[in-house]
N, C-alpha and C. Protein backbone atom coordinates (compact mmCIF):
# COMPACT_ATOMS: atom_id res chain seq x y z
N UNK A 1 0.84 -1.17 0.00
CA UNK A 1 0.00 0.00 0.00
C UNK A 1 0.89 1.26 0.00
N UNK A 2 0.53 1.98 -0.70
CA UNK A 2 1.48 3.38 -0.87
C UNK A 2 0.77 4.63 -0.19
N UNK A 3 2.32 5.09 0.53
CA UNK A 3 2.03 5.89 1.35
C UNK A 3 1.98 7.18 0.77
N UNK A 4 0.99 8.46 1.20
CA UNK A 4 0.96 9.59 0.17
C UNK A 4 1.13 10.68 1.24
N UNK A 5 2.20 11.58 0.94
CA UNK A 5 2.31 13.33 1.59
C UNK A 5 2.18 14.09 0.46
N UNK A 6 1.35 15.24 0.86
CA UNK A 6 1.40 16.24 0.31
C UNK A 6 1.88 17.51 1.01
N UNK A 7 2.65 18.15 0.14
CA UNK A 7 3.02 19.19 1.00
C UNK A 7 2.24 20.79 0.12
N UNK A 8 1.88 21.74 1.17
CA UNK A 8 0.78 22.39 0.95
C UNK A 8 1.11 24.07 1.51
N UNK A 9 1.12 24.89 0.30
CA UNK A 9 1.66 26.19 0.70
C UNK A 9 0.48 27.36 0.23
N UNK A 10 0.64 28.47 -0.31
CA UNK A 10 0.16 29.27 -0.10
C UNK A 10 -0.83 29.17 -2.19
N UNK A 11 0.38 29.21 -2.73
CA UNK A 11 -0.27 29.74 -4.35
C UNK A 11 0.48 28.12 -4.50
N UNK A 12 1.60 27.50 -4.46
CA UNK A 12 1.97 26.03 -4.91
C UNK A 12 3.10 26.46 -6.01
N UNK A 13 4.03 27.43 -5.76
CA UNK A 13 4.69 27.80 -6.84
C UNK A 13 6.11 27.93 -5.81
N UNK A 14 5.97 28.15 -4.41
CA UNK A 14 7.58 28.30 -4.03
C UNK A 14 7.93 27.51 -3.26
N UNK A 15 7.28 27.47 -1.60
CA UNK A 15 7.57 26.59 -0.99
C UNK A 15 7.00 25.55 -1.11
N UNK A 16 5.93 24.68 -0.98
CA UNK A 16 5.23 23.26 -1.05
C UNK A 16 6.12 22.83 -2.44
N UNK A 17 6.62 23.18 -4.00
CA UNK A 17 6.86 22.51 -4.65
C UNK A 17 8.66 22.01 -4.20
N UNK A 18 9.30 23.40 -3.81
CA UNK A 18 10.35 22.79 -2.91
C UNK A 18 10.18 21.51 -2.27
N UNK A 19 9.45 21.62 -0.92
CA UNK A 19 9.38 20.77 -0.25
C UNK A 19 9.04 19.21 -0.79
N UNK A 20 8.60 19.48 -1.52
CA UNK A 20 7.88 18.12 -2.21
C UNK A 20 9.31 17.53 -3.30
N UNK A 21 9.52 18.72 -3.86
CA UNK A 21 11.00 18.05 -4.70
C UNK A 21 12.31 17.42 -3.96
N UNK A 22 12.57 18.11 -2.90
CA UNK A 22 13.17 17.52 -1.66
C UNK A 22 12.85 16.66 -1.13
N UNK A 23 11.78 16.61 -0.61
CA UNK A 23 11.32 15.07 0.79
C UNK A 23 11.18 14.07 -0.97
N UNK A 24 10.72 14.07 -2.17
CA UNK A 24 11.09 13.08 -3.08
C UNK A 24 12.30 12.29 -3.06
N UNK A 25 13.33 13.34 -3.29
CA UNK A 25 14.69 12.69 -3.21
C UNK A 25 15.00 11.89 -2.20
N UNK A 26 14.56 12.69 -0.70
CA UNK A 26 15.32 11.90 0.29
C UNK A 26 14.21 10.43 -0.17
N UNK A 27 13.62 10.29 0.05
CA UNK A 27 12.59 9.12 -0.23
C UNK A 27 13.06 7.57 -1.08
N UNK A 28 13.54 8.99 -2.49
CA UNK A 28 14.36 7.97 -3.56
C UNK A 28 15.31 7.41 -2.85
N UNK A 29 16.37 8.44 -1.76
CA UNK A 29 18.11 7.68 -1.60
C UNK A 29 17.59 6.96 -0.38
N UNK A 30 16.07 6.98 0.03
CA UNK A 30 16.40 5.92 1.26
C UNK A 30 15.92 4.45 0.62
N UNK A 31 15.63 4.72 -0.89
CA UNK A 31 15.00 2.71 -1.38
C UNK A 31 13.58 3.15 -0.85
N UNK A 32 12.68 3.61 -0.95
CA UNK A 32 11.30 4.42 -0.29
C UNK A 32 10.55 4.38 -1.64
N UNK A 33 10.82 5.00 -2.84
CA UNK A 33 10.14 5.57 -3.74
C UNK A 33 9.01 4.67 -4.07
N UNK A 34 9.12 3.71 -4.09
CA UNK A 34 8.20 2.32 -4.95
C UNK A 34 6.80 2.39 -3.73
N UNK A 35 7.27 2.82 -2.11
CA UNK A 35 6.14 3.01 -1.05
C UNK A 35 5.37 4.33 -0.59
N UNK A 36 6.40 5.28 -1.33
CA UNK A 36 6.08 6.67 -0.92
C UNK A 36 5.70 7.47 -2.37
N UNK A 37 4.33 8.51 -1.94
CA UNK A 37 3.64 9.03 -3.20
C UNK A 37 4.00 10.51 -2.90
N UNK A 38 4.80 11.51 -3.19
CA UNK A 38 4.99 13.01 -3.08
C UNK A 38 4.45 13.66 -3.59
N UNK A 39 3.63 14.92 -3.44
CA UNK A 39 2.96 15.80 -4.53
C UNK A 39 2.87 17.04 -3.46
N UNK A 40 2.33 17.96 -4.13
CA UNK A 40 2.22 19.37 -3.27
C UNK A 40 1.04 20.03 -4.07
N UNK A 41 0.24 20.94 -3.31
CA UNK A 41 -0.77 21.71 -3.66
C UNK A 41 -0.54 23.00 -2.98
N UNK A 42 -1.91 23.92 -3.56
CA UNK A 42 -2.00 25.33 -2.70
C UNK A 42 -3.22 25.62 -2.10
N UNK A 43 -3.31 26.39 -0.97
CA UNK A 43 -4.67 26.61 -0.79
C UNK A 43 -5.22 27.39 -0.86
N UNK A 44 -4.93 28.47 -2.69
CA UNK A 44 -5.48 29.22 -3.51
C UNK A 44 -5.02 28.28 -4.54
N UNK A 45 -6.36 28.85 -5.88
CA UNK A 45 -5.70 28.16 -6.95
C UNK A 45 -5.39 29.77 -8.07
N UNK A 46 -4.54 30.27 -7.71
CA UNK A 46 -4.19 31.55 -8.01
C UNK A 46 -3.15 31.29 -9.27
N UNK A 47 -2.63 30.36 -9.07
CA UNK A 47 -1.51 29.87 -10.25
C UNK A 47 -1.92 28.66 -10.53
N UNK A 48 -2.91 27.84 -10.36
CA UNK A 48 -3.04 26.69 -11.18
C UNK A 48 -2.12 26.28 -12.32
N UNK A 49 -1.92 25.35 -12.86
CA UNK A 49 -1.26 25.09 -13.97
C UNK A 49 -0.11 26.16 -14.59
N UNK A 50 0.32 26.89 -13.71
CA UNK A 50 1.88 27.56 -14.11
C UNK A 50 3.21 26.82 -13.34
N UNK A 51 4.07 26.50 -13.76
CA UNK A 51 5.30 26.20 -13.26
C UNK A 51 5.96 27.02 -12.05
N UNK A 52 6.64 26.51 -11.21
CA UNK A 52 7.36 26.79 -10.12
C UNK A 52 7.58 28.34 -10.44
N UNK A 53 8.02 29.15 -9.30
CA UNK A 53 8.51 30.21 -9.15
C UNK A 53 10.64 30.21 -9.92
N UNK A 54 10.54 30.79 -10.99
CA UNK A 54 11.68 30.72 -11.39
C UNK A 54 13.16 30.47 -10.30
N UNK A 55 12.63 31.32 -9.13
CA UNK A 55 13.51 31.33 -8.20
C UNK A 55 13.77 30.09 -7.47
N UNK A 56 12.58 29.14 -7.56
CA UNK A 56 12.47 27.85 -6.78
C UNK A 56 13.39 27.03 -7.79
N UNK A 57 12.63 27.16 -9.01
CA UNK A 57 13.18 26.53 -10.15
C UNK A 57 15.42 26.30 -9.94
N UNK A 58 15.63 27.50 -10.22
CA UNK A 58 17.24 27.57 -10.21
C UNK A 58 17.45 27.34 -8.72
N UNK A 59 17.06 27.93 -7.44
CA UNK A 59 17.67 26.63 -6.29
C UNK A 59 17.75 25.27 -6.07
N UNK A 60 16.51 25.09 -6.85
CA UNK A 60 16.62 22.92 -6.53
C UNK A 60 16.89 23.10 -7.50
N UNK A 61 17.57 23.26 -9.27
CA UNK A 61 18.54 22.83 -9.76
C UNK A 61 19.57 23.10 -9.25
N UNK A 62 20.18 23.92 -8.71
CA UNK A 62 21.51 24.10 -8.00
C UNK A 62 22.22 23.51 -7.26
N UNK A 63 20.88 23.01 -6.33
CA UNK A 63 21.56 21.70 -5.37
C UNK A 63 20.86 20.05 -5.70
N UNK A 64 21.04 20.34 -7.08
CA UNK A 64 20.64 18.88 -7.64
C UNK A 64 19.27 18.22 -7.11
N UNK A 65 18.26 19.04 -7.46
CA UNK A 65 16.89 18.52 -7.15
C UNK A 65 15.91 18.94 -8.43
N UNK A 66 14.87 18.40 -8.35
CA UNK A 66 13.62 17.93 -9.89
C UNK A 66 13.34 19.36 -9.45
N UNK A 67 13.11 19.82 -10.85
CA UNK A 67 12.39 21.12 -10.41
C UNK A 67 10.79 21.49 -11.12
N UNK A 68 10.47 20.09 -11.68
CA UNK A 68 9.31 19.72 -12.87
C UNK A 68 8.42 19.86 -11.81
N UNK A 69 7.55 20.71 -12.23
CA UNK A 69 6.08 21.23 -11.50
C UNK A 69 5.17 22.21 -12.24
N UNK A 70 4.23 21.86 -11.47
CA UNK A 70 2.46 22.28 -12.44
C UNK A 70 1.77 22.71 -11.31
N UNK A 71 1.57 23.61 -10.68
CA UNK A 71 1.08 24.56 -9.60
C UNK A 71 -0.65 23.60 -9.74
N UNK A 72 -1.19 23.30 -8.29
CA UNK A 72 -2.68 23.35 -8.23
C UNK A 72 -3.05 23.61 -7.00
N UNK A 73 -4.18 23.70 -6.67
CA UNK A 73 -5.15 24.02 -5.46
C UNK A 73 -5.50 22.17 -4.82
N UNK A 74 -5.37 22.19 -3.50
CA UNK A 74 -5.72 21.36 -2.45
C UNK A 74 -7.07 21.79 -2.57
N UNK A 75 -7.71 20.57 -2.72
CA UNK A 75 -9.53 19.94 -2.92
C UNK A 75 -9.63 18.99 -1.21
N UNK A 76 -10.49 19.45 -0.68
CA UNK A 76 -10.91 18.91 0.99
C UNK A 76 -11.22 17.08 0.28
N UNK A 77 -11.62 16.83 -0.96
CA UNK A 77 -11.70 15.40 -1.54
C UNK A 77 -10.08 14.66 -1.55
N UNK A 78 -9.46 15.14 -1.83
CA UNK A 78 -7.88 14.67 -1.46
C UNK A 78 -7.43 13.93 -0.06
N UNK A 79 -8.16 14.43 1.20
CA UNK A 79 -7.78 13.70 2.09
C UNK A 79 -8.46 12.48 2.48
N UNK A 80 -9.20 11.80 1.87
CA UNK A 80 -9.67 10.56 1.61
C UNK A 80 -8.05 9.65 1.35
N UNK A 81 -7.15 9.76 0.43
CA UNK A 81 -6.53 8.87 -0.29
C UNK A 81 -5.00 9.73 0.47
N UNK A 82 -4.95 10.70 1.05
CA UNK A 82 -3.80 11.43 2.13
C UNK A 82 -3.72 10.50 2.94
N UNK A 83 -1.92 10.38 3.30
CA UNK A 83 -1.73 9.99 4.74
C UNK A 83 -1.97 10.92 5.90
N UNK A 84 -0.56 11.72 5.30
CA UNK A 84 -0.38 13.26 5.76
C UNK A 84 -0.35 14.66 4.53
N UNK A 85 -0.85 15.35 5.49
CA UNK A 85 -0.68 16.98 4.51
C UNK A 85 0.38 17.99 5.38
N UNK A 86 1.33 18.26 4.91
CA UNK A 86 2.12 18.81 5.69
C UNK A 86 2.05 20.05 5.06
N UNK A 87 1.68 21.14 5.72
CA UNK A 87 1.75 22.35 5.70
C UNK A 87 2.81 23.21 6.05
N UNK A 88 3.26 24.21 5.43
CA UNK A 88 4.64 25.29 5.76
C UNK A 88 4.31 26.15 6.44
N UNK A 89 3.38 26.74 6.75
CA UNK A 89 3.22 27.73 8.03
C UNK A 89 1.88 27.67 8.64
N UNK A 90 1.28 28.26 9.86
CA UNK A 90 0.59 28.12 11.11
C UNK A 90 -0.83 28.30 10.03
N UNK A 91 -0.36 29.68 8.98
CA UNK A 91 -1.73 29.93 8.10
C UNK A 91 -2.52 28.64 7.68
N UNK A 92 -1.48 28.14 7.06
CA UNK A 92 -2.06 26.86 5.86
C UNK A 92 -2.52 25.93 7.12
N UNK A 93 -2.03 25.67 7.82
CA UNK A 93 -2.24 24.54 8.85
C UNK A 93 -3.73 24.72 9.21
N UNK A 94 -4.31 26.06 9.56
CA UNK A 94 -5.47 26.53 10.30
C UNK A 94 -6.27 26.05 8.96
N UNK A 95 -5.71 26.73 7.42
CA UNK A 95 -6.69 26.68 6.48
C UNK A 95 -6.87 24.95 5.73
N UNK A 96 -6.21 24.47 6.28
CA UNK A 96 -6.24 22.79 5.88
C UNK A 96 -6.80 22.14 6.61
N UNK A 97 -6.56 22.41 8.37
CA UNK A 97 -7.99 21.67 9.06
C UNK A 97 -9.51 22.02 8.83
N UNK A 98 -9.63 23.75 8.63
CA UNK A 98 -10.88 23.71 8.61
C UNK A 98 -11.35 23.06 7.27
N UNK A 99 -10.33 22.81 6.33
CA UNK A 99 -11.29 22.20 5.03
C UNK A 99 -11.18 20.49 5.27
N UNK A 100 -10.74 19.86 6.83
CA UNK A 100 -10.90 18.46 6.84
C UNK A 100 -12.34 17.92 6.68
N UNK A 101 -12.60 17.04 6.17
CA UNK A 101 -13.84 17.01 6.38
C UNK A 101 -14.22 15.94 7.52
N UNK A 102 -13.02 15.69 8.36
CA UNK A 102 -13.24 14.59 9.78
C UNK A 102 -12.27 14.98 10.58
N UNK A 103 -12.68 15.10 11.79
CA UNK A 103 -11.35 14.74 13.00
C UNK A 103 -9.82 14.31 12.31
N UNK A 104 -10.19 13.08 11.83
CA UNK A 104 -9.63 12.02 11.59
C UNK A 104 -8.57 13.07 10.17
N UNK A 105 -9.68 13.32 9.48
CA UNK A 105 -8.48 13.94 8.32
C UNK A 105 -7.49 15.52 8.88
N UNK A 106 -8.54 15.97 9.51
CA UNK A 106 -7.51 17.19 10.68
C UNK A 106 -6.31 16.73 11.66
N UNK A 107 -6.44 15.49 11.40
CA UNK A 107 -5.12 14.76 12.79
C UNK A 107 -4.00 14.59 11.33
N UNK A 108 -4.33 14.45 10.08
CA UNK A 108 -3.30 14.17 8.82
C UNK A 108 -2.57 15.70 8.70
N UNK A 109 -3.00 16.52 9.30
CA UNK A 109 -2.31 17.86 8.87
C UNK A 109 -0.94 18.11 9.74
N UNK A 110 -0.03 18.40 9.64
CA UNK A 110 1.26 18.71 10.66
C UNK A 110 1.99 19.89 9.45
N UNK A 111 2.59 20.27 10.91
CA UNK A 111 3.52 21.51 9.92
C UNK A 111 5.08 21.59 9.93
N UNK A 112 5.56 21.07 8.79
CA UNK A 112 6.80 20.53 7.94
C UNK A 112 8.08 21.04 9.19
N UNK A 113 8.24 21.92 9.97
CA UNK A 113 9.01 22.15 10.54
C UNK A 113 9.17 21.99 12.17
N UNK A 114 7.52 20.94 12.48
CA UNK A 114 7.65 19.99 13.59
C UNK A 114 8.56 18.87 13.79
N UNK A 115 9.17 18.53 12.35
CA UNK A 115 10.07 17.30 12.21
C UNK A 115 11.37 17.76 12.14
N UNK A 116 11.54 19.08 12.77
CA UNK A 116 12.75 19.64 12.85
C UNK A 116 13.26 19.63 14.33
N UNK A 117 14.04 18.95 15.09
CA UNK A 117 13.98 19.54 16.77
C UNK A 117 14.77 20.77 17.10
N UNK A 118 15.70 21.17 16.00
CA UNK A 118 16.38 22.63 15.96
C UNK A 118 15.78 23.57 15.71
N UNK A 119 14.71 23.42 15.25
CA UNK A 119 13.97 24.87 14.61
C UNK A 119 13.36 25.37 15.60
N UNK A 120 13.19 24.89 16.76
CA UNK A 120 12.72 25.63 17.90
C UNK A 120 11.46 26.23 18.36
N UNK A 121 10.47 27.23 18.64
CA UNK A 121 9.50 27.66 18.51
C UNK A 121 8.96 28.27 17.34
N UNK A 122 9.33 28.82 16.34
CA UNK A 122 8.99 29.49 14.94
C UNK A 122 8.78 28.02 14.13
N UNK A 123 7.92 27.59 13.90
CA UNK A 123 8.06 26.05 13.08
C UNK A 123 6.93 27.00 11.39
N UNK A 124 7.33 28.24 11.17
CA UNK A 124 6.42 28.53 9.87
C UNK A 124 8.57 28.64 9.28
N UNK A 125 7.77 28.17 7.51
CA UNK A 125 8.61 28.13 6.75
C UNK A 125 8.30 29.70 6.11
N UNK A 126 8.83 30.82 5.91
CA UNK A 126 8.32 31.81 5.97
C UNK A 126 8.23 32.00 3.95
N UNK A 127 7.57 32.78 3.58
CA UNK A 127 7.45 32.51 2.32
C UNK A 127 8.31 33.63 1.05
N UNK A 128 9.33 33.20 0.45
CA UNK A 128 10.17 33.68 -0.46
C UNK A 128 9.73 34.84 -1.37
N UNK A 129 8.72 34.57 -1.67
CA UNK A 129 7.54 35.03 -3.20
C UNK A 129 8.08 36.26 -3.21
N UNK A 130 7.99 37.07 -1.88
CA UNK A 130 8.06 38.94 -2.67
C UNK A 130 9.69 39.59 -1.95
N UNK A 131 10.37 38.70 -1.80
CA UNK A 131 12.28 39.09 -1.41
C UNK A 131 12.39 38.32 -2.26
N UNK A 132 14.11 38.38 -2.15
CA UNK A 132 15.23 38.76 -3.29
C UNK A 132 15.44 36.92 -3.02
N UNK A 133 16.47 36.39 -3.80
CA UNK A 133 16.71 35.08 -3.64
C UNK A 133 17.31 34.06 -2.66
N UNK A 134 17.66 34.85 -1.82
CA UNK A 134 18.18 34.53 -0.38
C UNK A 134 17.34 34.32 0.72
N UNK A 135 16.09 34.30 0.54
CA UNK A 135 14.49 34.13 0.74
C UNK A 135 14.20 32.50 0.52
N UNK A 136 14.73 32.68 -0.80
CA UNK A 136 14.63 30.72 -1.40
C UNK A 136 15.56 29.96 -0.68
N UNK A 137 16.67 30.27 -0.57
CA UNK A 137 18.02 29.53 -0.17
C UNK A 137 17.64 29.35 1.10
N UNK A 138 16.92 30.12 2.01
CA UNK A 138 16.74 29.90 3.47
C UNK A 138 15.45 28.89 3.69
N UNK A 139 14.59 28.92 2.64
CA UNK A 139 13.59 28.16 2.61
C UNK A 139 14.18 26.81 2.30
N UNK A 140 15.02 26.61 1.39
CA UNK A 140 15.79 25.16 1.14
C UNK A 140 16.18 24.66 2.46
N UNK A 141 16.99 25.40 3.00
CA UNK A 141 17.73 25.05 3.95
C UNK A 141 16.79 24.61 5.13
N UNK A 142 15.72 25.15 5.63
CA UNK A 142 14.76 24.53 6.23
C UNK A 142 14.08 23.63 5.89
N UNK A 143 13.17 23.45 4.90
CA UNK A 143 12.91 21.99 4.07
C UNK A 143 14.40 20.80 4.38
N UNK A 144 15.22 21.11 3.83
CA UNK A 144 16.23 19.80 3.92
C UNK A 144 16.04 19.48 5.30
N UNK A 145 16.33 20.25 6.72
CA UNK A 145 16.36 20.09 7.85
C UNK A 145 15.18 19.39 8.21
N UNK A 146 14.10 19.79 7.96
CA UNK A 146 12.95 19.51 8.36
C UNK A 146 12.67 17.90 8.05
N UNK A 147 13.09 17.84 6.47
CA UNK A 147 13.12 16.33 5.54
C UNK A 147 13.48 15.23 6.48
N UNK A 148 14.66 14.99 7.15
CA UNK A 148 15.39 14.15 7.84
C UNK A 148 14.56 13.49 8.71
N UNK A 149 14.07 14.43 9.50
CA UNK A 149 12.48 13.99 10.75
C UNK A 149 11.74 13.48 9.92
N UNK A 150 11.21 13.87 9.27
CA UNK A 150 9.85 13.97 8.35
C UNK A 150 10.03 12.34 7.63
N UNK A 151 11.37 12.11 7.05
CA UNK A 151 11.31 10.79 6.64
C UNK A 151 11.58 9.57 7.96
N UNK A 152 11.89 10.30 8.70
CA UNK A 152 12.07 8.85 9.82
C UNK A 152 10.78 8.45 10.56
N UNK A 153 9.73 9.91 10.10
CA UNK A 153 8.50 9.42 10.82
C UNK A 153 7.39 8.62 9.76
N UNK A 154 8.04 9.39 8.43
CA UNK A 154 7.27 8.18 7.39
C UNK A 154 7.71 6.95 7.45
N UNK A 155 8.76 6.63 7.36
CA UNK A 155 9.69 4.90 7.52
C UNK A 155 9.02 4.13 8.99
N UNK A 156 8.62 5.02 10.29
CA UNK A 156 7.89 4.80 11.30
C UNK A 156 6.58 3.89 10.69
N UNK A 157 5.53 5.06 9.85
CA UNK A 157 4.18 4.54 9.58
C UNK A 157 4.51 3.14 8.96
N UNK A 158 5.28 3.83 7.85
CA UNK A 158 5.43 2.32 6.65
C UNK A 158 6.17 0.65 7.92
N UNK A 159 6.74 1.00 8.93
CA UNK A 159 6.98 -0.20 9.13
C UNK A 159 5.76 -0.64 10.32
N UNK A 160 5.20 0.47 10.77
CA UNK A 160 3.48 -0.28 11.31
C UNK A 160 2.84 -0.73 10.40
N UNK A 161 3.02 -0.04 9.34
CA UNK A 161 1.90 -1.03 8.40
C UNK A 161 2.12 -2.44 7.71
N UNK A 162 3.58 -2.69 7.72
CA UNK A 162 3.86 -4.09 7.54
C UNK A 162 4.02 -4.71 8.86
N UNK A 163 3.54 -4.29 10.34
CA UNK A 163 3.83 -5.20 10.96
C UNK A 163 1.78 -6.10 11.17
């Protein structure tokens, strides 16, 4: 059975497609990919069907990550077939439970920088879109950090579910 995260930002053009191109990889180098399903949404559909933020684009090529993406809007019908929805800041988190449509799918929401134990009290990934490119680079750098947790707690689920 394949396990599915989505990661879930504001328009789906800077941070969530980061995050999602990242926690992919780590996924791939842990032998994961064949169990784990990655994708990212927004919770506007303000850019639907446009490609990444150019700026996202040239950081995850830079540090050798997919940068192939198609911007969409998070549908409250999605968390039927969700494990987890991991959200980048406190906003999206508030605006993803209220569109759960159960308890049960509001307990799938967490926010990407709980799986960090360094990041300390600030757990929002703050958003790049309207600063200069050093905005992105700091957003990478939190995603990767965050990734490390984030996959040891997916490798967690996946080995309850084969036990």
């Amino acid at each position: 059975m394949t396990y599915r995260v989505c990661f879930v930002c504001t328009g789906n053009i800077c941070r969530s497609p980061m995050a999602a191109s990242v926690f992919r990889a780590r996924v791939a180098e842990a032998g994961l990919d064949d169990r784990v399903e990655v994708d990212s949404a927004g919770t506007g559909g303000w850019h639907e069907g446009e490609p990444a933020d150019p700026r996202t684009v040239a950081v995850l090529e830079e540090h050798a990550y997919d940068s192939d993406h198609v911007a969409r809007q998070f549908q409250s019908s999605w968390f039927s077939r969700l494990d987890l929805v991991i959200a980048l800041d406190a906003g999206h988190l508030k605006a993803l439970r209220r569109l759960a449509p159960s308890e049960d799918d509001a307990r799938k929401v967490r926010l990407l920088r709980s799986y960090d134990p360094t990041a300390g009290h600030d757990l929002d990934v703050p958003d790049p879109y309207y600063g200069h490119r050093d905005g992105f680079e700091e957003c990478l750098e939190m995603v990767e950090a965050a990734s490390v947790g984030l996959l040891a707690a997916v490798r967690e689920q996946l080995e309850g579910r084969a036990a």
